[in-house]
C-alpha atoms as a PDB file:
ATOM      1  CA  UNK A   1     112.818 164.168  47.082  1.00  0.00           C
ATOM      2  CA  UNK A   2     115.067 163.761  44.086  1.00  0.00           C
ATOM      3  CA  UNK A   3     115.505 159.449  45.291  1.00  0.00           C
ATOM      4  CA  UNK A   4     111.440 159.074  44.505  1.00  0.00           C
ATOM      5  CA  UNK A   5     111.730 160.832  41.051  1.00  0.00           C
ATOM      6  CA  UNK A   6     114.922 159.755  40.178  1.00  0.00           C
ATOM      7  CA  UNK A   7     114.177 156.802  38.100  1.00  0.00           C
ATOM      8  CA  UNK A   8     111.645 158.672  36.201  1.00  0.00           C
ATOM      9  CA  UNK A   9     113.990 161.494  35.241  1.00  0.00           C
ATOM     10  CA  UNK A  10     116.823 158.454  34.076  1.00  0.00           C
ATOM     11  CA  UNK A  11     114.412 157.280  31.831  1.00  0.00           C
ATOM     12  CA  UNK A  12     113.362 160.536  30.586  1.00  0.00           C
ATOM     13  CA  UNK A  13     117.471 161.279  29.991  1.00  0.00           C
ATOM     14  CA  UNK A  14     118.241 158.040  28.168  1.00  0.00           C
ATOM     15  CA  UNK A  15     114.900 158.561  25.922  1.00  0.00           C
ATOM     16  CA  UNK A  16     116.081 162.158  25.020  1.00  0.00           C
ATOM     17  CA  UNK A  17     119.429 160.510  24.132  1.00  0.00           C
ATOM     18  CA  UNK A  18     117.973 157.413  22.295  1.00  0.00           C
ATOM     19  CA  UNK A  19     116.230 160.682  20.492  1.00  0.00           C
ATOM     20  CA  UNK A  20     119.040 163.031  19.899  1.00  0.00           C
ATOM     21  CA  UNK A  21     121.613 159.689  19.064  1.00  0.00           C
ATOM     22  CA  UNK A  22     118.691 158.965  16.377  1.00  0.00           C
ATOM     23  CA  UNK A  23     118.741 162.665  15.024  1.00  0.00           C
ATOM     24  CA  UNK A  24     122.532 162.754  14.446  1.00  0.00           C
ATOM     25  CA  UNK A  25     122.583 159.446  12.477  1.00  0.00           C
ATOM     26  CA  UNK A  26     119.674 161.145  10.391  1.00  0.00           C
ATOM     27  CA  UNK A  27     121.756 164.644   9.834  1.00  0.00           C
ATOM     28  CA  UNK A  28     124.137 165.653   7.280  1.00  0.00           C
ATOM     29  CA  UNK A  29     127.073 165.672   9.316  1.00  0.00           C
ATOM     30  CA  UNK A  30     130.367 163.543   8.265  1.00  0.00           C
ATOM     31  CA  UNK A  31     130.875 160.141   9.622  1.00  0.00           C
ATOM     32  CA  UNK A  32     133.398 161.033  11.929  1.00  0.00           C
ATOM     33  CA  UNK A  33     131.600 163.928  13.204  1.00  0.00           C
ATOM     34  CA  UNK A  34     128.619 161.532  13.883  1.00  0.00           C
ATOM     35  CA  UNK A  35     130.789 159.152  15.739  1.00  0.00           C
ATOM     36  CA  UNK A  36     132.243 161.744  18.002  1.00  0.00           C
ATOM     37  CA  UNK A  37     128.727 163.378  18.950  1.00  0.00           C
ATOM     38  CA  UNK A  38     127.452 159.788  19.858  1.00  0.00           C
ATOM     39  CA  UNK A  39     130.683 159.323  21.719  1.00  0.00           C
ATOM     40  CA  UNK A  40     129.803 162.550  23.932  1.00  0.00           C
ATOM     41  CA  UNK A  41     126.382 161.525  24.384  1.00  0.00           C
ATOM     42  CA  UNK A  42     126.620 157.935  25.233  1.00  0.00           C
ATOM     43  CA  UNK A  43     129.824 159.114  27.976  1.00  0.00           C
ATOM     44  CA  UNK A  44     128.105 162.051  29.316  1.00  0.00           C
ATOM     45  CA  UNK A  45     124.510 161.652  28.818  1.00  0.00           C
ATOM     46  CA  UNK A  46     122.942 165.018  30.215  1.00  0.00           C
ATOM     47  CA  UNK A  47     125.743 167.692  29.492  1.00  0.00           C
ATOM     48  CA  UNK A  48     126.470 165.555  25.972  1.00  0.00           C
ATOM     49  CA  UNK A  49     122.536 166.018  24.995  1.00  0.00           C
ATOM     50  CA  UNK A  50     122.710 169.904  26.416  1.00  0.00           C
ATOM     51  CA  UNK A  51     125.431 170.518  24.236  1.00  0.00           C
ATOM     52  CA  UNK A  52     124.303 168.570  21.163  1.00  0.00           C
ATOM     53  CA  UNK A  53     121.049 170.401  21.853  1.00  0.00           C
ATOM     54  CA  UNK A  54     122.933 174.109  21.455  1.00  0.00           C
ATOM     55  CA  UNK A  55     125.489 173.482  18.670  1.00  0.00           C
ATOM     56  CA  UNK A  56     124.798 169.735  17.504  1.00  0.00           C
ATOM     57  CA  UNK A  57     124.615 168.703  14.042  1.00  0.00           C
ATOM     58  CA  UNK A  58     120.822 169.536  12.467  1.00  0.00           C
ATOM     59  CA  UNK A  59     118.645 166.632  10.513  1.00  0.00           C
ATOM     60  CA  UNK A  60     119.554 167.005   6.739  1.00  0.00           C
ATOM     61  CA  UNK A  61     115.537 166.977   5.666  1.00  0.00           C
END
């Protein structure tokens, strides 16, 4: 079941990190820190996002 839906859900992952790669460029975190979250998101795409998503750097607006 998974092999039908599973190109749907790989495009819904690498939006979500498009989106969450876009939200830590925008936040107030320090360049380094940036670099390092967009590290772990780009390697490991699903646990990088969940983890961004719990303790990730927040938009500075």
């Amino acid at each position: 079941m998974l092999g039908e839906y599973g190109g749907i859900f790989g495009i819904i992952i690498l939006a979500l990190d498009i989106w969450a790669i876009l939200k830590i460029v925008q936040s107030g975190a320090s360049t380094g820190n940036k670099v390092l979250w967009i590290l772990l998101i780009v390697l490991l795409p699903v646990i990088g996002l969940i983890i961004w998503a719990l303790v990730g750097p927040r938009s500075s607006s």
